[in-house]
Protein backbone atom coordinates (compact mmCIF):
# COMPACT_ATOMS: atom_id res chain seq x y z
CA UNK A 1 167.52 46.04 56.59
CA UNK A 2 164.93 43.07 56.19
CA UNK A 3 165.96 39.86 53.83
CA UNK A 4 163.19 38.02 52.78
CA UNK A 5 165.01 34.07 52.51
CA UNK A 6 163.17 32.32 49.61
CA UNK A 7 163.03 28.43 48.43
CA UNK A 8 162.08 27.37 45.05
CA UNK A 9 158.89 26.35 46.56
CA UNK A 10 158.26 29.49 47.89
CA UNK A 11 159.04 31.74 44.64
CA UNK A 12 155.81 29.40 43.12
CA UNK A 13 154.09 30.75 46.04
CA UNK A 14 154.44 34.36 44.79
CA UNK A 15 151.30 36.31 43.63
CA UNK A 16 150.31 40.33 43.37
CA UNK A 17 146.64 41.49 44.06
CA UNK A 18 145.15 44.57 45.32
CA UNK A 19 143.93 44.13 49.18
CA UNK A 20 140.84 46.41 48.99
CA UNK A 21 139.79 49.50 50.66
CA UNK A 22 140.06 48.89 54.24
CA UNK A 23 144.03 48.27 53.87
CA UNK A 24 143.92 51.39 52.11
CA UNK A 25 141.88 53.45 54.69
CA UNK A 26 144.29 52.00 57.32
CA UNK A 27 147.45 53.07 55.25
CA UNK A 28 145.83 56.54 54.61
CA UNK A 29 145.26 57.02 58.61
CA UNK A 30 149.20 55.75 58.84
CA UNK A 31 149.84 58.48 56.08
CA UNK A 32 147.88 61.24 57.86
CA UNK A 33 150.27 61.08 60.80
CA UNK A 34 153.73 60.65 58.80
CA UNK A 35 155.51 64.30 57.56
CA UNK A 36 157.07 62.76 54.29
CA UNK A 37 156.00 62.71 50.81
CA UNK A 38 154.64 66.24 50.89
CA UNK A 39 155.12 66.51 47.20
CA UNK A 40 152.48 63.67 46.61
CA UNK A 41 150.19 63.90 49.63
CA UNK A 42 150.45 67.68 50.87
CA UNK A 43 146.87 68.43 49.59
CA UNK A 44 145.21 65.54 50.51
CA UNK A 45 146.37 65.78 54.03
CA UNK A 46 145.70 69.12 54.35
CA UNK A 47 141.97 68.81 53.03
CA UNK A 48 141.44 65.38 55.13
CA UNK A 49 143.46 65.54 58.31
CA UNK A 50 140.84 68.17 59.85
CA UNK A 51 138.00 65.60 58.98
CA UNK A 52 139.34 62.82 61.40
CA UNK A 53 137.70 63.52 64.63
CA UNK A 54 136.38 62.02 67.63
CA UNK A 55 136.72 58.11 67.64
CA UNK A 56 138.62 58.20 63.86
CA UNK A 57 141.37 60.33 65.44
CA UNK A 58 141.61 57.39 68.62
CA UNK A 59 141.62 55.01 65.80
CA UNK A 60 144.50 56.30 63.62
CA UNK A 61 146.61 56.22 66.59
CA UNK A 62 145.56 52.69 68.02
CA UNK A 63 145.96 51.34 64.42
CA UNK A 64 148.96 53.11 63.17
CA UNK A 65 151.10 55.86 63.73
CA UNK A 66 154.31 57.19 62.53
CA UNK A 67 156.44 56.17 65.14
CA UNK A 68 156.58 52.73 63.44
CA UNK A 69 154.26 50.00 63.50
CA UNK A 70 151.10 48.97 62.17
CA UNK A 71 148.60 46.42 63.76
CA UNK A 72 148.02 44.29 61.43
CA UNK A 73 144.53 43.84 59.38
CA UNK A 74 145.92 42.78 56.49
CA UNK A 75 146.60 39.14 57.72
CA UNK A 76 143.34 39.46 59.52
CA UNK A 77 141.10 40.47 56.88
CA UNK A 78 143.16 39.36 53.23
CA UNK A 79 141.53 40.43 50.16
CA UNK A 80 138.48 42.49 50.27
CA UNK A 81 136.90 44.23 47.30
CA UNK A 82 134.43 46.87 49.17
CA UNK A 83 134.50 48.39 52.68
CA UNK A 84 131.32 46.76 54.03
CA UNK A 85 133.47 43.05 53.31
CA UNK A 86 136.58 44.29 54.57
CA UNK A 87 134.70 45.51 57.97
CA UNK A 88 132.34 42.54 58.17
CA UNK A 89 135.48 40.41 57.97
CA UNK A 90 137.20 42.32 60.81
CA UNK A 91 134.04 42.23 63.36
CA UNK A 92 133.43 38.29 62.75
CA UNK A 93 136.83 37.93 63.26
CA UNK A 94 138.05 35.21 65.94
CA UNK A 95 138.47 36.85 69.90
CA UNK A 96 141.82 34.89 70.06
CA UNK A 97 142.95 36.79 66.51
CA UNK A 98 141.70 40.16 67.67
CA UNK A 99 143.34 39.96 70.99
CA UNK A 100 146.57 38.68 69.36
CA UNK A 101 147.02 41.52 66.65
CA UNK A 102 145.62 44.00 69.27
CA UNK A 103 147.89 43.17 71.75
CA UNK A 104 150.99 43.52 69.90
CA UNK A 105 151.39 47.21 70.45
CA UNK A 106 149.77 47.62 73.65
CA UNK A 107 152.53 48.83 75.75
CA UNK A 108 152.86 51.52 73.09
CA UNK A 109 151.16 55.20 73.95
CA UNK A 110 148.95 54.79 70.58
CA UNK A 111 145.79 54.60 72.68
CA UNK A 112 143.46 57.64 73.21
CA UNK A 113 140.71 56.21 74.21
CA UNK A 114 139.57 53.87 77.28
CA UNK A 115 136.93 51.79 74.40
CA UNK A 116 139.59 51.11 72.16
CA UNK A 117 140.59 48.89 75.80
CA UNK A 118 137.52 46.76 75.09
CA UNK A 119 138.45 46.42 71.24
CA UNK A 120 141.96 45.12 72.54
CA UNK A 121 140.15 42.35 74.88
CA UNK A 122 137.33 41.37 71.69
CA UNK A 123 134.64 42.95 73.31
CA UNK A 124 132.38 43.35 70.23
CA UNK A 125 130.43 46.16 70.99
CA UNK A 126 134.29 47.78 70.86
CA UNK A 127 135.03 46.06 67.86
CA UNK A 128 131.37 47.04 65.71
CA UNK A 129 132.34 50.37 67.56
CA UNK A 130 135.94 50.23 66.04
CA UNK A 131 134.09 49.25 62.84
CA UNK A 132 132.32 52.03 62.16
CA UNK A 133 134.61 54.25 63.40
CA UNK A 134 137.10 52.87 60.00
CA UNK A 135 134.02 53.83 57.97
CA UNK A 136 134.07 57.20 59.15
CA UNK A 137 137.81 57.23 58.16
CA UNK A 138 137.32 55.64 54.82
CA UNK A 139 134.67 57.87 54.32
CA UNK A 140 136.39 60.89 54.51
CA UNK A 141 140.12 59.89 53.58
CA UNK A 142 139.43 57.68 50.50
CA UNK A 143 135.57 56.97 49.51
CA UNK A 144 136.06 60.45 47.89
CA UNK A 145 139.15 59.08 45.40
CA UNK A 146 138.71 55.45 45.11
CA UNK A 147 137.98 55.31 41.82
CA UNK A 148 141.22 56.88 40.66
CA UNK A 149 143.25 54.99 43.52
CA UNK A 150 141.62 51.68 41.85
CA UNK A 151 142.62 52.82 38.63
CA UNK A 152 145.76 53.37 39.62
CA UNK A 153 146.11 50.70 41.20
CA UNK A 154 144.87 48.15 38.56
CA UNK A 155 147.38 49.54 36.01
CA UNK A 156 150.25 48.68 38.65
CA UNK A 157 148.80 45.45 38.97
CA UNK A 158 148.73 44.98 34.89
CA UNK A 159 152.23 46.57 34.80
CA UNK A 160 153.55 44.10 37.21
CA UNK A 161 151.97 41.29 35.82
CA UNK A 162 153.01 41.62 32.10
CA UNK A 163 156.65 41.59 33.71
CA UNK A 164 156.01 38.53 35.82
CA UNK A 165 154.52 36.39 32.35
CA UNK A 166 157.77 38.11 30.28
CA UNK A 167 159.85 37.35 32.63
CA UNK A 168 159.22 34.80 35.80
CA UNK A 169 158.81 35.80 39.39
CA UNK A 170 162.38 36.52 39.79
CA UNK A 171 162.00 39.30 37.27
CA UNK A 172 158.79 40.91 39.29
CA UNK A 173 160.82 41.10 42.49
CA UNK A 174 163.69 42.42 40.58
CA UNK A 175 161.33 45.41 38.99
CA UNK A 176 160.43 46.35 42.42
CA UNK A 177 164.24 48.18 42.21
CA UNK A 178 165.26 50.59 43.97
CA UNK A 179 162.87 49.96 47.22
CA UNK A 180 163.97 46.66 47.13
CA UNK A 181 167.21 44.66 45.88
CA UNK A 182 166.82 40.82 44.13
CA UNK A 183 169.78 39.41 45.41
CA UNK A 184 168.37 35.46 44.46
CA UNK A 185 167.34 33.83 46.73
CA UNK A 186 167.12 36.44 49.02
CA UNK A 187 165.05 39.96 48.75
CA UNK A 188 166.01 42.92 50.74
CA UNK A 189 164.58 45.81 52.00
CA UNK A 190 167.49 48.26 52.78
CA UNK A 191 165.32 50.58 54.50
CA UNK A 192 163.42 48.73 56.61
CA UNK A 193 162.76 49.04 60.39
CA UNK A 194 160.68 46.67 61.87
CA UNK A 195 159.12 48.21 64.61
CA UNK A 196 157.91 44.63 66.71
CA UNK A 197 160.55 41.76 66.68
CA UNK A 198 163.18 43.50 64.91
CA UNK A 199 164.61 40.82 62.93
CA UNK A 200 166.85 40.92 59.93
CA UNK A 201 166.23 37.42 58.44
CA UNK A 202 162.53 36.46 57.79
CA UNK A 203 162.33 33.04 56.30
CA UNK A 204 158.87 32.05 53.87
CA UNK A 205 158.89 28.61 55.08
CA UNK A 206 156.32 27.50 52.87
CA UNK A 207 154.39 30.38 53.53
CA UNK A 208 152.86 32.12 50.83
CA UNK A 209 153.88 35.47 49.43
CA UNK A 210 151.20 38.07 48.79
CA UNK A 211 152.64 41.54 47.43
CA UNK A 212 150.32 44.27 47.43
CA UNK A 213 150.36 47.32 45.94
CA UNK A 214 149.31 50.87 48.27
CA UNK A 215 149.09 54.46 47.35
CA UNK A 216 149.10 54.88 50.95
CA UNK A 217 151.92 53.31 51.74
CA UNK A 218 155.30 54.51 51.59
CA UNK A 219 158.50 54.95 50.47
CA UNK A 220 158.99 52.03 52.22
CA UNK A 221 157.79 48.28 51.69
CA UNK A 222 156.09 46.84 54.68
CA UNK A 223 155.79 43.13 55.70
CA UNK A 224 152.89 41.19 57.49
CA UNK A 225 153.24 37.53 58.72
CA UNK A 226 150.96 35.11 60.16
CA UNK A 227 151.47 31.29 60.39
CA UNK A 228 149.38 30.81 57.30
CA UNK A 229 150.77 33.59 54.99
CA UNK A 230 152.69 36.89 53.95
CA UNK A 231 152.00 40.59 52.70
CA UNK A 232 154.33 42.60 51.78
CA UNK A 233 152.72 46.13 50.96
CA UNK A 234 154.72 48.40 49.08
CA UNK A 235 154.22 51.73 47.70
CA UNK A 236 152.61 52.14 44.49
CA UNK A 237 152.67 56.14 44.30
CA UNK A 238 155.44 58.12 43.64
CA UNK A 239 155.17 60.95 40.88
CA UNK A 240 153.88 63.99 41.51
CA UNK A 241 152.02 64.33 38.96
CA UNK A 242 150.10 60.97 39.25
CA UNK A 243 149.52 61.66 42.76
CA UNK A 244 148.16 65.56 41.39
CA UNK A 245 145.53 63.32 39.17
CA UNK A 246 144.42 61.10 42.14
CA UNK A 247 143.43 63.96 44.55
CA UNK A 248 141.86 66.38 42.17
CA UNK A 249 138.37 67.39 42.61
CA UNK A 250 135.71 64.20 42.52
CA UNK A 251 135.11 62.44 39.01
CA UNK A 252 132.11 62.58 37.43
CA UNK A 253 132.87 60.03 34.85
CA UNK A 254 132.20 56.31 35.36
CA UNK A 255 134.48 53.81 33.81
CA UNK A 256 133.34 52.58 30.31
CA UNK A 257 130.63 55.10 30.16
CA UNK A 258 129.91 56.35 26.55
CA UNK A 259 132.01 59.31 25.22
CA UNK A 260 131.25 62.65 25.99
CA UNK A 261 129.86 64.41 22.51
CA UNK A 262 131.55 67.67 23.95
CA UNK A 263 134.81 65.94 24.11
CA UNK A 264 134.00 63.99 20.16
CA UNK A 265 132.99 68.07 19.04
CA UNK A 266 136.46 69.37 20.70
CA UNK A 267 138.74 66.67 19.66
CA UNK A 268 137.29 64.31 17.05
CA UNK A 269 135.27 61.27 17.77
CA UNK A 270 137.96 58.90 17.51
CA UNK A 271 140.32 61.04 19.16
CA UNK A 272 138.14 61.42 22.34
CA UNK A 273 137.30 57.65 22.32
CA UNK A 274 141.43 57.18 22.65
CA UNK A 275 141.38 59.39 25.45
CA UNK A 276 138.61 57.91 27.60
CA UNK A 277 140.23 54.36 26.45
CA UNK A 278 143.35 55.27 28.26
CA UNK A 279 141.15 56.90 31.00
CA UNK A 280 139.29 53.94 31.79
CA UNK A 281 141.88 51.60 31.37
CA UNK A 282 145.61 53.15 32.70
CA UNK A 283 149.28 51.50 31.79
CA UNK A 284 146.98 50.14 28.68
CA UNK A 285 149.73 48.82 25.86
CA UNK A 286 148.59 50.06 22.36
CA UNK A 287 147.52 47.09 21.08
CA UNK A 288 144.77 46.69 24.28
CA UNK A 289 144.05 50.57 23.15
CA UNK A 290 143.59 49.37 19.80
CA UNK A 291 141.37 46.77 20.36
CA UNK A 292 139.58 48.63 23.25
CA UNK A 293 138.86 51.31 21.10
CA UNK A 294 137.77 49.31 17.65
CA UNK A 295 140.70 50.99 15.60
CA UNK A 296 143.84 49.60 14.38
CA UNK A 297 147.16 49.71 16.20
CA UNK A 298 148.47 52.20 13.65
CA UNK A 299 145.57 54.31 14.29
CA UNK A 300 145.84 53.78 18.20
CA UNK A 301 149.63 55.16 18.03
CA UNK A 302 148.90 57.75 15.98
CA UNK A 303 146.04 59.44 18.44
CA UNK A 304 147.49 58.63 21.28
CA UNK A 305 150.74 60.59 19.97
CA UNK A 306 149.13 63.50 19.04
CA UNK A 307 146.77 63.17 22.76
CA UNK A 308 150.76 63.20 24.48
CA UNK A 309 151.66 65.96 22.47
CA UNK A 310 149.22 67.72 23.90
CA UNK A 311 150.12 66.88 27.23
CA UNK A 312 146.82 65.16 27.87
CA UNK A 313 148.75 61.28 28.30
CA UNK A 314 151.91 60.32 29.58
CA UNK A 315 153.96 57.01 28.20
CA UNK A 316 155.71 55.00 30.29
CA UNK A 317 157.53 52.10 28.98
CA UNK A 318 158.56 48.20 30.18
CA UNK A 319 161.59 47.57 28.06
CA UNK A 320 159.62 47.68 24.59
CA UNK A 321 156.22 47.57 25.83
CA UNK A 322 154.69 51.01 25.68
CA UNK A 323 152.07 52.10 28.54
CA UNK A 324 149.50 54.79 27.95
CA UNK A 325 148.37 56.90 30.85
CA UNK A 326 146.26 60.13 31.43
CA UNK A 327 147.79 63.13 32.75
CA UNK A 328 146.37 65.82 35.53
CA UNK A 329 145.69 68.06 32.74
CA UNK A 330 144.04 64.91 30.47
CA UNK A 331 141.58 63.92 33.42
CA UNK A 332 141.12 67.32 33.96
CA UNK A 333 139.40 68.10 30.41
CA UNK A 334 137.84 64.27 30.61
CA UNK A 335 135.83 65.20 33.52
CA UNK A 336 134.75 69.03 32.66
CA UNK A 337 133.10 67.53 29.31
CA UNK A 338 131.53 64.52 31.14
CA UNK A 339 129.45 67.17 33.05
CA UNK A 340 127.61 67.93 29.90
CA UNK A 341 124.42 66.40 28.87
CA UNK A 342 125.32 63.53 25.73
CA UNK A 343 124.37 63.64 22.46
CA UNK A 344 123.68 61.19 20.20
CA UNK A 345 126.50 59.68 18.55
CA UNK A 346 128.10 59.53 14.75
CA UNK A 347 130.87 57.09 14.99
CA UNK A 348 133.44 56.87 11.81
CA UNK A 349 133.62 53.83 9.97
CA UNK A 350 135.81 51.52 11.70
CA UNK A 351 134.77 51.93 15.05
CA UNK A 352 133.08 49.64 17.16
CA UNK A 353 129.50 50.20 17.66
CA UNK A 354 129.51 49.44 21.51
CA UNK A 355 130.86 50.99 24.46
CA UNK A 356 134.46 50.98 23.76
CA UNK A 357 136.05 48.83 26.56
């Protein structure tokens, strides 16, 4: 059990964000190594776990392992939107930040290798080497997906954030149910088990509270302090079937790219412009499909309906809010048809001209 001791200062001090690539390529190495959650990441560990060799595989087990405990580059690095950033960040990083986050675990039997020694002690040519190694890693554990994982990731962030405007802060920690439990002015984590300074009461104290969203992480949220700040990752990935969409074979469509004429010639323009709406833009409400697409919201409804019917979308709702997603078997027929070369287009009256987006 962790409580998490907030002041009404602090609850203003709440925000949500996605912290970029390298957390994720971290998690993933964390993920490689844990034997839960087969039913979401069975595949992808199967298919990546042979392709982290050499100074990766050191690297996974200096930075994480499933024994408990994670060094922690999210305090070190924050918010980065590419790899290169997130890696640039960590080399150019401070020697006295480096040894402290380093150090924490270093009595632990994590290291495999005598130059991960040097990283501990801010040598840089350990550190650049340390670098690149995480490249490797991201290379082959998450480059491959990270479209869909940002997808994903930016309709948990839109989910979460249409409950925080509804509803206040207090009713965004309270959504996070059942991995955590509200209990104002105090959040809990029932499952967690810190695995450095085990402590069961963690006070803000002006601090600021950054809650991030991982498909890596998981089931349970984890919490990173500094002086300066807080993260609290938690895990942003549990149905099968959305986990089924995220490791399927690469995509070859881009986000907001024009509609396939294969797709318009198999299910109606208008149809097809629904379907790579809710594509490009997952946990979309109707009324952003609506005006995404250039149709009414009667329209939107109707298609997107008939595209769930099918078993091509999902719908999720937040209280009356409805959220449109693709299934496997949607993304599936989205990116067979973007293969083929386009066509020109013959839009119906009504919609927009433009890219839809």
């Amino acid at each position: 059990m962790l409580r998490l001791h907030f002041t009404t200062e602090d609850l203003a001090r709440v925000w949500i964000t996605v912290l970029g690539p390298l957390a994720e390529t971290q998690l993933s190495l964390w993920n490689l190594q844990r034997r839960d959650g087969k039913a979401l990441f069975g595949g992808w560990r199967a298919r990546t776990g042979p392709l982290i060799t050499g100074d990766g595989a050191d690297t996974a087990k200096f930075l994480s392992s499933p024994a408990g405990g994670l060094v922690d580059l999210f305090t070190l690095v924050g918010t980065a939107g590419c790899i290169d950033e997130g890696l640039e960040r960590l080399s150019s990083a401070a020697d006295q930040r480096l040894r402290t986050e380093f150090g924490v675990l270093a009595d632990t039997d994590r290291l495999r290798g005598q130059w991960l020694y040097g990283a501990m002690g801010a040598d840089r040519g350990s550190v650049r080497r340390l670098a690149a190694a995480l490249q490797g890693c991201h290379e082959a554990a998450v480059a491959p997906y990270w479209g869909r994982i940002s997808q994903h990731l930016d309709g948990e962030l839109a989910r979460r954030g249409r409950i925080m405007v509804r509803g206040g802060v207090g009713a965004l920690l309270d959504s996070l149910r059942p991995m955590v439990a509200w209990k104002p002015p105090v959040l809990e984590i029932p499952e967690y088990r810190p695995y450095v300074h085990p402590v069961a009461d963690f006070h803000l104290a002006g601090r600021p509270l950054l809650l991030a969203p991982s498909v890596f992480c998981g089931p349970v949220p984890q919490l990173f302090a500094n002086p300066d700040t807080a993260i609290m990752v938690y895990p942003a990935l549990n149905n099968p079937i959305e986990a089924a969409s995220l490791w399927a074979p690469a995509d070859t469509r881009h986000v907001d790219a024009p509609v396939p004429s294969v797709l318009s010639a198999l299910l109606g323009h208008t149809r097809a412009v629904v379907l790579c709406t809710i594509a490009d833009h997952p946990a979309c409400t109707t009324t952003q499909l609506a005006r995404r697409a250039g149709i009414s919201p009667a329209s939107a409804s109707e298609h997107a309906t008939t595209l769930r019917r099918a078993g091509l979308t999902t719908l999720t709702r937040e209280r009356k809010t409805a959220l449109h997603t693709l299934t496997y078997l949607g993304i599936t027929l989205l990116n067979t048809n973007s293969s083929a070369r386009p066509a020109p287009e013959r839009r119906p009256q009504g919609v927009a001209a433009k890219s839809y987006g």
